[in-house]
C-alpha atoms as a PDB file:
ATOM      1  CA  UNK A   1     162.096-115.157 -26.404  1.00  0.00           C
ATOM      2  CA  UNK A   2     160.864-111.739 -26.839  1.00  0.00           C
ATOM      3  CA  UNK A   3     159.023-110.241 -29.911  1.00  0.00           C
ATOM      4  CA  UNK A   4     160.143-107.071 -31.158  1.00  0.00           C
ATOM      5  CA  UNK A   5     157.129-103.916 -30.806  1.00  0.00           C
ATOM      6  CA  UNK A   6     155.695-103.012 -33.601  1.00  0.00           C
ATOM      7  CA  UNK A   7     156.551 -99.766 -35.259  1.00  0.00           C
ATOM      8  CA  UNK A   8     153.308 -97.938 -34.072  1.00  0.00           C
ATOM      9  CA  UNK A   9     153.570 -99.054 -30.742  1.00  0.00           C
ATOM     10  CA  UNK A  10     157.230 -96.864 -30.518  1.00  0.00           C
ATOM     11  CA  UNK A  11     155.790 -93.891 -32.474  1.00  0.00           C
ATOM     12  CA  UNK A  12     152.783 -93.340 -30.216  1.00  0.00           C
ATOM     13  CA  UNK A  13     155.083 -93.765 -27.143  1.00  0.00           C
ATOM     14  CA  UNK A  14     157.223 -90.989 -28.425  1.00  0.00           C
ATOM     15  CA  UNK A  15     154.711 -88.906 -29.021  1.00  0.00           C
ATOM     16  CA  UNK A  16     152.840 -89.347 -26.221  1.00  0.00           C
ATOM     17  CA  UNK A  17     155.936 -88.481 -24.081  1.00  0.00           C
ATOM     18  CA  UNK A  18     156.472 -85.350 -26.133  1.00  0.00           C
ATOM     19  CA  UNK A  19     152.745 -83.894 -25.585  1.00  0.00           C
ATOM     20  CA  UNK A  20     153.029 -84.987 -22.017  1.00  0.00           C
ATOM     21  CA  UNK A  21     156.502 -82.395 -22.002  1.00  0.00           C
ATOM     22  CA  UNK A  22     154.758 -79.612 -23.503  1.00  0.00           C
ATOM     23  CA  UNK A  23     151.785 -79.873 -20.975  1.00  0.00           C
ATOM     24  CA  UNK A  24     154.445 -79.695 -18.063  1.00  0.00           C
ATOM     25  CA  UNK A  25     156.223 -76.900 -19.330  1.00  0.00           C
ATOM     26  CA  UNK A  26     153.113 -74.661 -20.662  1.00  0.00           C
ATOM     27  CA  UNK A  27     152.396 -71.721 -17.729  1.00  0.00           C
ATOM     28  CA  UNK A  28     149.694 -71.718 -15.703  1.00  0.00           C
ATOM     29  CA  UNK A  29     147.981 -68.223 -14.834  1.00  0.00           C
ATOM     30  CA  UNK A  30     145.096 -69.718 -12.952  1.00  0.00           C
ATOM     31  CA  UNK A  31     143.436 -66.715 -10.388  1.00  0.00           C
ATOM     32  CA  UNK A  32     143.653 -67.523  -7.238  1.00  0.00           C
ATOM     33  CA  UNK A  33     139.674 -68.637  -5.619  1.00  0.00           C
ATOM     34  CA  UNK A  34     137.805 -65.655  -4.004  1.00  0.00           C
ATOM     35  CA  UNK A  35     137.899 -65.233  -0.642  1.00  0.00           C
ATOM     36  CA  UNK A  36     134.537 -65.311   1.191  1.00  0.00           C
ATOM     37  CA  UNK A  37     134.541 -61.679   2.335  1.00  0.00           C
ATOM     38  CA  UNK A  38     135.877 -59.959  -1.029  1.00  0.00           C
ATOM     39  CA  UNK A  39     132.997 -56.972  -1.779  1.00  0.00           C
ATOM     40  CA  UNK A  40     132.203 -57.678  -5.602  1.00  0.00           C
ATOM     41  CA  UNK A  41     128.871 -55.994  -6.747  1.00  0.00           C
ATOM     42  CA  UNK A  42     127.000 -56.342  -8.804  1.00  0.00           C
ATOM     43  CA  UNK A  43     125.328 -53.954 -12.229  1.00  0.00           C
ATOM     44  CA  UNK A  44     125.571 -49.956 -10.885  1.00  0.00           C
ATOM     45  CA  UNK A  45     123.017 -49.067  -9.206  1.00  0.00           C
ATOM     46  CA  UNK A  46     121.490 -46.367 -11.026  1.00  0.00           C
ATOM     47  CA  UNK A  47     119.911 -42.828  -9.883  1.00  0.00           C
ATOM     48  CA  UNK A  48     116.551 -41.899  -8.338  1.00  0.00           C
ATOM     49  CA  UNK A  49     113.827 -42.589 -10.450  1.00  0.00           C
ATOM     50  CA  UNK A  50     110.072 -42.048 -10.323  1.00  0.00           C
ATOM     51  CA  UNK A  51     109.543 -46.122 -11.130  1.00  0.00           C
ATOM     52  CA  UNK A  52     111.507 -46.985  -7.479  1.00  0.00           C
ATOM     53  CA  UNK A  53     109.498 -49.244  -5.596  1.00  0.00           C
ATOM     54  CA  UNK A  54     107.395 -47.504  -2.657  1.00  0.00           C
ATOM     55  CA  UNK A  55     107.594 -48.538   1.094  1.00  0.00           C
ATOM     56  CA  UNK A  56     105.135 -47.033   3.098  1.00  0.00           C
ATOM     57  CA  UNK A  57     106.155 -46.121   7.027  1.00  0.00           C
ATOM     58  CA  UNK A  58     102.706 -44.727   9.306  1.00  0.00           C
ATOM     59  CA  UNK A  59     104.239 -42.237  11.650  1.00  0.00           C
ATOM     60  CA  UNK A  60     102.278 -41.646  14.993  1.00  0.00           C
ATOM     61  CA  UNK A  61      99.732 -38.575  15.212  1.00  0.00           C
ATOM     62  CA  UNK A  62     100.162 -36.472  18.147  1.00  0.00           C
ATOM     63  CA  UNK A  63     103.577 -35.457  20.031  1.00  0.00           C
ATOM     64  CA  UNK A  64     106.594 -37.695  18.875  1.00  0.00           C
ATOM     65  CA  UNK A  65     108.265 -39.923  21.391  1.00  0.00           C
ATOM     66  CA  UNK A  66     112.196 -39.642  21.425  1.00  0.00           C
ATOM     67  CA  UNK A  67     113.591 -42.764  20.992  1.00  0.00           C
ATOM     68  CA  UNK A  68     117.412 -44.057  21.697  1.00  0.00           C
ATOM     69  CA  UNK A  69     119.392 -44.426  18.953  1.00  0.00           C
ATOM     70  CA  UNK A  70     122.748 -44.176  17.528  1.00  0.00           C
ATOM     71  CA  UNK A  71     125.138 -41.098  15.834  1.00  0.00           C
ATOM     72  CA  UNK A  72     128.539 -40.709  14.552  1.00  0.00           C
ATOM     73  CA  UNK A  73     131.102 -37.878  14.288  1.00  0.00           C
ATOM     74  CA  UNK A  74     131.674 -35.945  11.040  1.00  0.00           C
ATOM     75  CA  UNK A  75     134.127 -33.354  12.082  1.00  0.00           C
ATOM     76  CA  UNK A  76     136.001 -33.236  15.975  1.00  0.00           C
ATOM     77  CA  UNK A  77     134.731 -29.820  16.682  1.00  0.00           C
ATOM     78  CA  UNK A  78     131.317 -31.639  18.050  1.00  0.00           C
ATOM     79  CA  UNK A  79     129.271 -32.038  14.734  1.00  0.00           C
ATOM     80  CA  UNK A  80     127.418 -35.468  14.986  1.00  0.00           C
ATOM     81  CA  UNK A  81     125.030 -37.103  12.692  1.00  0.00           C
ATOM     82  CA  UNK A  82     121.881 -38.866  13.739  1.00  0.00           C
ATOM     83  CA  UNK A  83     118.385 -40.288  12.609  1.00  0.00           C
ATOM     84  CA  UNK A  84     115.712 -37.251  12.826  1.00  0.00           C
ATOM     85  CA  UNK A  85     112.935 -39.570  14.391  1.00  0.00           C
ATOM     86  CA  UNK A  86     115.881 -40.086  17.461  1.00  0.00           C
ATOM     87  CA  UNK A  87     116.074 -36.935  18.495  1.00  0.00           C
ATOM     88  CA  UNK A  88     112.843 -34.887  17.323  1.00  0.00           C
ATOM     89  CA  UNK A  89     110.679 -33.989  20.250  1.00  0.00           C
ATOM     90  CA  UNK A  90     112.955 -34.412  22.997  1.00  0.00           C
ATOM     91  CA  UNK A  91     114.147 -30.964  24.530  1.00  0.00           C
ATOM     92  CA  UNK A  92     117.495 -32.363  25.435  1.00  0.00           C
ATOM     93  CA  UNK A  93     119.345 -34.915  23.580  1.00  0.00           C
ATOM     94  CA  UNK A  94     123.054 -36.356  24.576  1.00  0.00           C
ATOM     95  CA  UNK A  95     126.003 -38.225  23.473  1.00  0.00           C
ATOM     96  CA  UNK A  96     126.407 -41.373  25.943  1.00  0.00           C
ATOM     97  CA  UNK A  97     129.959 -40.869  27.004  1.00  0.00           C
ATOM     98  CA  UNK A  98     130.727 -44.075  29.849  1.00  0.00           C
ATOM     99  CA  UNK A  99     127.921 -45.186  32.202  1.00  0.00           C
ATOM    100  CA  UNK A 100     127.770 -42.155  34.478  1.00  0.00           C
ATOM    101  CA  UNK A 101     128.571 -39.653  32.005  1.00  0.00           C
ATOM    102  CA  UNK A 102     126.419 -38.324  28.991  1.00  0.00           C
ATOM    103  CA  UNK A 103     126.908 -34.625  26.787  1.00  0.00           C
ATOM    104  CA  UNK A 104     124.079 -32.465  25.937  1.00  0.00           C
ATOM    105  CA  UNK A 105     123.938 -31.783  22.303  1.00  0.00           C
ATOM    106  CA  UNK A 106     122.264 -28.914  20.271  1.00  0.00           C
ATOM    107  CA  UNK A 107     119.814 -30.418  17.492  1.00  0.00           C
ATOM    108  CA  UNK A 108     119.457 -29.206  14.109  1.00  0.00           C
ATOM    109  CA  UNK A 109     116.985 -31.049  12.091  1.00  0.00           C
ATOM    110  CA  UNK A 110     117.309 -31.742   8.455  1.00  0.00           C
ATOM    111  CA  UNK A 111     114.033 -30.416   6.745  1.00  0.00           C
ATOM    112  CA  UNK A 112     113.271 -33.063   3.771  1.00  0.00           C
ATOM    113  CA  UNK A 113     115.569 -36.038   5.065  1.00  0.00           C
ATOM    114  CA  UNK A 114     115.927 -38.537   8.063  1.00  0.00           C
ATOM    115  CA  UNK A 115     118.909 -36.824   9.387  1.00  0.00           C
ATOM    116  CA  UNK A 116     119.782 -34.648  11.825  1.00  0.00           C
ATOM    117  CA  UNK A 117     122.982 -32.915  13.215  1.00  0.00           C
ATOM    118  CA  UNK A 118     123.648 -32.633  16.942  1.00  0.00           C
ATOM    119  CA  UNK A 119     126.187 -30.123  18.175  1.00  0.00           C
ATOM    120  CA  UNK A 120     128.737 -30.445  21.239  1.00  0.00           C
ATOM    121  CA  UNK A 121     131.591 -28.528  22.411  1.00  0.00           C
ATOM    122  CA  UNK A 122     134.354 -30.322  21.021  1.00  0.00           C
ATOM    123  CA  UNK A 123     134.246 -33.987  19.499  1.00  0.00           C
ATOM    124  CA  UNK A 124     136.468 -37.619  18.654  1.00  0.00           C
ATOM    125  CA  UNK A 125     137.960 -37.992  15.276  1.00  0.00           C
ATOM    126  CA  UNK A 126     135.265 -37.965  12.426  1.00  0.00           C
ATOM    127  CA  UNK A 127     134.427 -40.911  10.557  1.00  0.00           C
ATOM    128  CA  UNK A 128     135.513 -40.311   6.811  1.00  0.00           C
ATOM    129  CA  UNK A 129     132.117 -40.130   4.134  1.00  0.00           C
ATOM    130  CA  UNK A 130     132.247 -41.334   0.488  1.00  0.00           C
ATOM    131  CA  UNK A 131     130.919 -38.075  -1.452  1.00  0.00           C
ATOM    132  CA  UNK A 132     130.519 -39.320  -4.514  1.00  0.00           C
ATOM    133  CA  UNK A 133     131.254 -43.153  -4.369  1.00  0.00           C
ATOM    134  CA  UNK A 134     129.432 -45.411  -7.024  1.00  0.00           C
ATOM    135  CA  UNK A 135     127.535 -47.875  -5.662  1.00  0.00           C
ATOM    136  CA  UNK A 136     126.619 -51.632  -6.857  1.00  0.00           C
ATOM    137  CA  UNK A 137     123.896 -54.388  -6.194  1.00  0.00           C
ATOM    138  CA  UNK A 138     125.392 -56.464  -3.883  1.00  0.00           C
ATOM    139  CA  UNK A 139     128.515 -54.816  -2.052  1.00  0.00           C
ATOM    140  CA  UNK A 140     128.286 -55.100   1.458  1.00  0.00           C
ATOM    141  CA  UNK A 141     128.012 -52.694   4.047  1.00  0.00           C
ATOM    142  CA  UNK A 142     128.421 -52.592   8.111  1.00  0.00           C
ATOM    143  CA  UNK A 143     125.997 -50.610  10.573  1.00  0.00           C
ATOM    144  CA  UNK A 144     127.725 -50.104  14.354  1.00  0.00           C
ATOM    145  CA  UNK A 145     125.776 -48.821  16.654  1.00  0.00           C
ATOM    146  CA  UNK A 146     123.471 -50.056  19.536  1.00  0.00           C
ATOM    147  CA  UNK A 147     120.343 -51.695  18.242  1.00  0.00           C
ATOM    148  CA  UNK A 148     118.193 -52.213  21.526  1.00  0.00           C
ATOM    149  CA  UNK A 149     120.115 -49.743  23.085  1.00  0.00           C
ATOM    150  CA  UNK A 150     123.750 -52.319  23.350  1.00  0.00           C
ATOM    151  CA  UNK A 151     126.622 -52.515  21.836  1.00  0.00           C
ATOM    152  CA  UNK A 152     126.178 -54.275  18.190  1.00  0.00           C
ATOM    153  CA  UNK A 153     126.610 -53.890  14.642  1.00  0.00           C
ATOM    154  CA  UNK A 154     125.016 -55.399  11.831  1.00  0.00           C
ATOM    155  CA  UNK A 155     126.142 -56.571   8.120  1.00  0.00           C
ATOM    156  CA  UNK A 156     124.192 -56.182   4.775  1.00  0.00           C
ATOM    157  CA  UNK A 157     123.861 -55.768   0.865  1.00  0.00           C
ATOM    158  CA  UNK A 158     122.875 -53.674  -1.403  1.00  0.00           C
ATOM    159  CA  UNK A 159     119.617 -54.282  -3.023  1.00  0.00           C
ATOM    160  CA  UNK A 160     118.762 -51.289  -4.496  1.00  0.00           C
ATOM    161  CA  UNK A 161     116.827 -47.832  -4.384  1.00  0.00           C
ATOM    162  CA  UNK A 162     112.867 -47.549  -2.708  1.00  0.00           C
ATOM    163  CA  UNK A 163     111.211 -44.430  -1.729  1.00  0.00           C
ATOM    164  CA  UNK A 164     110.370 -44.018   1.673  1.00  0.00           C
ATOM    165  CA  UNK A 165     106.697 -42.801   2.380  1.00  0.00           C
ATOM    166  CA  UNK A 166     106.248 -41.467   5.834  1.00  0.00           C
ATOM    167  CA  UNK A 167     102.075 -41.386   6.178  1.00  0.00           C
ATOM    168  CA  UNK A 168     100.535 -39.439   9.168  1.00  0.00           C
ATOM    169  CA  UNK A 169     102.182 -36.358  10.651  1.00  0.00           C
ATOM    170  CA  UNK A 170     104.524 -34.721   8.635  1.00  0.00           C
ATOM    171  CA  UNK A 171     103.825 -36.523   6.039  1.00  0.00           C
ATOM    172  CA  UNK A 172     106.792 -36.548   3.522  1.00  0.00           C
ATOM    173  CA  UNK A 173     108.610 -39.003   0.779  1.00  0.00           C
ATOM    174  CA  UNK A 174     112.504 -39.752   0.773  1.00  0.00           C
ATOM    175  CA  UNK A 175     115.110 -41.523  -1.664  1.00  0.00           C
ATOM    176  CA  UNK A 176     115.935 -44.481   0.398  1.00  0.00           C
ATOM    177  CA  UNK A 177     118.555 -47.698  -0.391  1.00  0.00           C
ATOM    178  CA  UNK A 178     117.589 -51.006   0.801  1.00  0.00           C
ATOM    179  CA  UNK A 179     119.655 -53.280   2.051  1.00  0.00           C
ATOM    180  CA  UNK A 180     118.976 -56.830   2.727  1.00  0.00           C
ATOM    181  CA  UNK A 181     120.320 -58.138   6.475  1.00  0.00           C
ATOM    182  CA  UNK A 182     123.356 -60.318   6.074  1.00  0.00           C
ATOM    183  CA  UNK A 183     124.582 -61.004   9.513  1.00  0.00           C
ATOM    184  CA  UNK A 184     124.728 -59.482  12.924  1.00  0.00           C
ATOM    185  CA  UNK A 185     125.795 -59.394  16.545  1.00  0.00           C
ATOM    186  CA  UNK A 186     126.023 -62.829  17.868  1.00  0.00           C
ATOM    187  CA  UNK A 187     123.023 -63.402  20.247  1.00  0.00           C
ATOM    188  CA  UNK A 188     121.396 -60.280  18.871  1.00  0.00           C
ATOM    189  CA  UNK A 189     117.474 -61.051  18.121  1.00  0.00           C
ATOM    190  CA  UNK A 190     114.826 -59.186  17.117  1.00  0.00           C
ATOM    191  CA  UNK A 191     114.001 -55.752  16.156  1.00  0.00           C
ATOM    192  CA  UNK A 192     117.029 -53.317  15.593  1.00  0.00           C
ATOM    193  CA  UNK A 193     115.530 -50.572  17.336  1.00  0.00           C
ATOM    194  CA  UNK A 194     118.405 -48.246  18.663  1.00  0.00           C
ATOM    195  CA  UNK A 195     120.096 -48.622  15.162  1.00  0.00           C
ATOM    196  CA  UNK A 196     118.590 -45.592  13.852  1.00  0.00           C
ATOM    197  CA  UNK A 197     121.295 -42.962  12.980  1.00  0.00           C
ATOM    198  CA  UNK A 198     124.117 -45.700  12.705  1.00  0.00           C
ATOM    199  CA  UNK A 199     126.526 -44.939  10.106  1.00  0.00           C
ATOM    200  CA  UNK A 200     126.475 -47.149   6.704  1.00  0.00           C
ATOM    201  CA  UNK A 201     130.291 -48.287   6.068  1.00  0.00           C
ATOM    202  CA  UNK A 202     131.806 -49.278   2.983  1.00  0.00           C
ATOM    203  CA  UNK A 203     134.750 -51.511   3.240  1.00  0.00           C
ATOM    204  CA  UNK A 204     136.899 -48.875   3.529  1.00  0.00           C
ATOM    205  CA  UNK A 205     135.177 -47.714   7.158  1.00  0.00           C
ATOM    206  CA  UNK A 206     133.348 -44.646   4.995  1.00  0.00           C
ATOM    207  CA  UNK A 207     129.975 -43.599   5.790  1.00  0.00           C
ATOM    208  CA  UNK A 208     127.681 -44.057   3.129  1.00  0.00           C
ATOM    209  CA  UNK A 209     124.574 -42.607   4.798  1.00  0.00           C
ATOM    210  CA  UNK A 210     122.362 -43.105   7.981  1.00  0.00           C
ATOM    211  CA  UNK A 211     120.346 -46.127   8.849  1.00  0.00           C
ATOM    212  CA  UNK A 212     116.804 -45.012   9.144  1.00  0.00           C
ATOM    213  CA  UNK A 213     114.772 -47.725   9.107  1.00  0.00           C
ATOM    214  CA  UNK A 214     113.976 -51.599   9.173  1.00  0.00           C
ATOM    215  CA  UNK A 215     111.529 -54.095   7.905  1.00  0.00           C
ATOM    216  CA  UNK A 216     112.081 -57.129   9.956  1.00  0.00           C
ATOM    217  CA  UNK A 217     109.857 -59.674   8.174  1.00  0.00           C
ATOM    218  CA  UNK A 218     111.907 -58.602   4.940  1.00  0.00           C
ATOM    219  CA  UNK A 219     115.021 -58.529   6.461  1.00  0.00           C
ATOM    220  CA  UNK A 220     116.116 -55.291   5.245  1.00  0.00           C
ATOM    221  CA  UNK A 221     117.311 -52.382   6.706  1.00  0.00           C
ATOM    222  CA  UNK A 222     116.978 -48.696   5.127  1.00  0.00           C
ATOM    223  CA  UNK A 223     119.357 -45.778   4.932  1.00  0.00           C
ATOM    224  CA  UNK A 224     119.278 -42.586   3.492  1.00  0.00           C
ATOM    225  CA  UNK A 225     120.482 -42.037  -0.465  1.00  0.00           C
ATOM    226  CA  UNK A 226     124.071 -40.414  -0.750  1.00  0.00           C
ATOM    227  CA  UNK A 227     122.232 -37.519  -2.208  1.00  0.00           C
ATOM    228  CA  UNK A 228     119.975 -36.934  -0.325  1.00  0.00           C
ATOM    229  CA  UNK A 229     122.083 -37.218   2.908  1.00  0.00           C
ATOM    230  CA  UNK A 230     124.779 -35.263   1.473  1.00  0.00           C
ATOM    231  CA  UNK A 231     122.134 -32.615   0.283  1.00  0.00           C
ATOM    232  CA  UNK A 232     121.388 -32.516   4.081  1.00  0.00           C
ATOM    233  CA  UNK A 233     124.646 -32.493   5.510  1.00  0.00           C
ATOM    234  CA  UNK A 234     127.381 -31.944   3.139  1.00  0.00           C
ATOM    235  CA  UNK A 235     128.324 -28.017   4.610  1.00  0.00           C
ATOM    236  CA  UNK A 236     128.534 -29.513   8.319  1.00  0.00           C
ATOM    237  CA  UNK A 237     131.059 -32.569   6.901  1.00  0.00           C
ATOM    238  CA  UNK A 238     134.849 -32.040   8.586  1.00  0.00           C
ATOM    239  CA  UNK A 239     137.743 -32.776   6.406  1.00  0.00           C
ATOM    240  CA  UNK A 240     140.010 -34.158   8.757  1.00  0.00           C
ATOM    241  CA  UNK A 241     138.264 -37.929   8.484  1.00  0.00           C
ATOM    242  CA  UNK A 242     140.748 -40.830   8.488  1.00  0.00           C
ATOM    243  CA  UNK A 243     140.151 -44.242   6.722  1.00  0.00           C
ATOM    244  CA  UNK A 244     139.940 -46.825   9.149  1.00  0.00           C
ATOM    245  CA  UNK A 245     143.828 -48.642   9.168  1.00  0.00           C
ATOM    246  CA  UNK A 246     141.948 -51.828   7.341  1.00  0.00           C
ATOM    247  CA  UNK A 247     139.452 -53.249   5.337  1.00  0.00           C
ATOM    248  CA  UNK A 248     136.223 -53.759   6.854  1.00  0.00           C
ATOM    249  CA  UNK A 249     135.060 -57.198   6.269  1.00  0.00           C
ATOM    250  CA  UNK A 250     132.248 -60.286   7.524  1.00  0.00           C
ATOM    251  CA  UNK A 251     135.233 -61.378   9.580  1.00  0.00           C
ATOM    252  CA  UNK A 252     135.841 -58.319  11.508  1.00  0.00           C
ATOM    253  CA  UNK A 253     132.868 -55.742  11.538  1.00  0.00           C
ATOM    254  CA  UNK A 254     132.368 -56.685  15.154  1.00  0.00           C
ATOM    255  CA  UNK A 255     135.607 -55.671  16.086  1.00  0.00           C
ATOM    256  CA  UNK A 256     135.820 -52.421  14.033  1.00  0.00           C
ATOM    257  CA  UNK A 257     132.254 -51.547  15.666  1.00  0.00           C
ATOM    258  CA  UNK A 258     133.739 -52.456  19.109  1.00  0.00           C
ATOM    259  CA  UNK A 259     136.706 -49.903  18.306  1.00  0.00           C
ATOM    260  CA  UNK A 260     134.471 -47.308  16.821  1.00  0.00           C
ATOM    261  CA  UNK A 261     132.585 -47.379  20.019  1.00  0.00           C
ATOM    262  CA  UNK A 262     135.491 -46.710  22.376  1.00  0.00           C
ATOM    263  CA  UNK A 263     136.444 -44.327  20.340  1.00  0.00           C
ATOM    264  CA  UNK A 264     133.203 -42.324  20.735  1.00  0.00           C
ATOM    265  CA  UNK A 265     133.566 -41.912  17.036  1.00  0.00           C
ATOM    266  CA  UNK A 266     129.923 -44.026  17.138  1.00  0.00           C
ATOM    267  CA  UNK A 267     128.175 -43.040  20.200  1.00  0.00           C
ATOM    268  CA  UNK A 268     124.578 -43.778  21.757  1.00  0.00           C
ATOM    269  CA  UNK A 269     122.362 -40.611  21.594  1.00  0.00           C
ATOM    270  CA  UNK A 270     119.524 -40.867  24.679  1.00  0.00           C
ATOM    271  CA  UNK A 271     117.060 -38.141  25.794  1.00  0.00           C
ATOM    272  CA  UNK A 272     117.279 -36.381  28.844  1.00  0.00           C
ATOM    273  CA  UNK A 273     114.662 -35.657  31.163  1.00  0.00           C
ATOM    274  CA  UNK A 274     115.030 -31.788  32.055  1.00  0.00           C
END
């Protein structure tokens, strides 16, 4: 024999089945978890300020070594753009073109900036530059080029703005952004030397500025300031650029490098003896 249920056993069934319905059928907007490589910054970074932090870099006395190093096209009549300490001092500086094959270049150096301009008859398709692109703590940015003189590239964030103090001859101070190293070349160790003059990507494959410098116990790499790079440059810049055909991410940089490179549109610059 079965007893019949209370009344306020029924009543809390039937409610609990209606709140249970109205759960079900509510919509759900939830937003989709964030991939690993999406670029979200941080606060603006602001301008140049006389509070920056200072790094100091001792330049050798005497006559300056040429170094190898690394440039990138900014218009396909031959304009290039390099690192100033790559090039200064040697009497003939060239574009790497295959392994038997390099281009003599014309140098112009930029007077109060890293950067200088090397000029060839005739050139690849330029690399598009960000003009006047806010930038924030934290987005990411790729360098190709050919630290140690190979093929490699190099990821990194944004930390913020230093000024670069070069002590010793020529002694001068720059705007800089640092950047804190965030990944690299597989089986690349060690110094980045032959970076110098890379291009600094944005996701979009536009050049940011040059890569100057490096402080390996830090970890961070620096590259000129968009103003004071476009100060430098900005009459030499082509128009023709073209955005890269994707997004430049953590998954792919190496690939994009590896494409800039046969494209000569990133190129090694070397010194000639003459």
């Amino acid at each position: 024999m079965r007893l019949p249920l209370p009344d306020w056993v029924i009543y809390a069934a039937v409610v609990g089945v209606l709140v249970v319905a109205s759960l079900n059928r509510g919509e759900r907007a939830d937003a989709p978890q964030l991939a690993e490589d999406d670029d979200i910054g941080g606060e603006l970074l602001g301008p140049v300020t006389p509070f920056d932090p200072t790094v100091v870099v001792d330049a050798p006395e005497g006559d300056v070594q040429p170094q190898m190093g690394t440039a990138f096209s900014v218009a396909s009549d031959g304009r290039w753009i390099t690192a100033r300490h790559v090039v200064e001092g040697c009497r003939q500086p060239a574009l790497v073109i295959d392994k038997n094959r390099a281009l003599a270049a014309d140098v112009r150096l930029a007077a109060r900036a890293d950067v200088a301009l090397l000029l060839t008859d005739g050139g690849p398709p330029p690399l598009p530059v960000a003009k006047d692109e806010a930038l924030y703590k934290g987005q990411r940015a790729y360098h190709p080029g050919y630290p140690q003189g190979k093929p490699g590239a190099v990821a990194s964030r944004l930390i913020g703005r230093e000024t670069l103090r070069l002590k010793g001859r020529g002694s001068y101070e720059e705007p800089v952004l640092a950047w804190a190293e965030s990944g690299r070349t597989k089986g690349l160790q060690g110094t980045l030397s032959g970076l110098s003059g890379a291009p600094v990507l944005d996701r979009q494959g536009r050049v940011l500025g040059v890569t100057i410098a490096e402080a390996p116990r830090r970890g961070r790499i620096y590259t000129t300031a968009p103003d004071s790079f476009i100060a430098a440059v900005g009459t030499e810049l082509g128009n023709e650029g073209e955005i890269l055909g994707q997004a430049v991410t953590t998954r792919n940089y190496g690939a994009v490098s590896d494409q800039l490179r046969r494209e000569l549109r990133v190129a090694q610059v070397v010194c000639l003896a003459v």
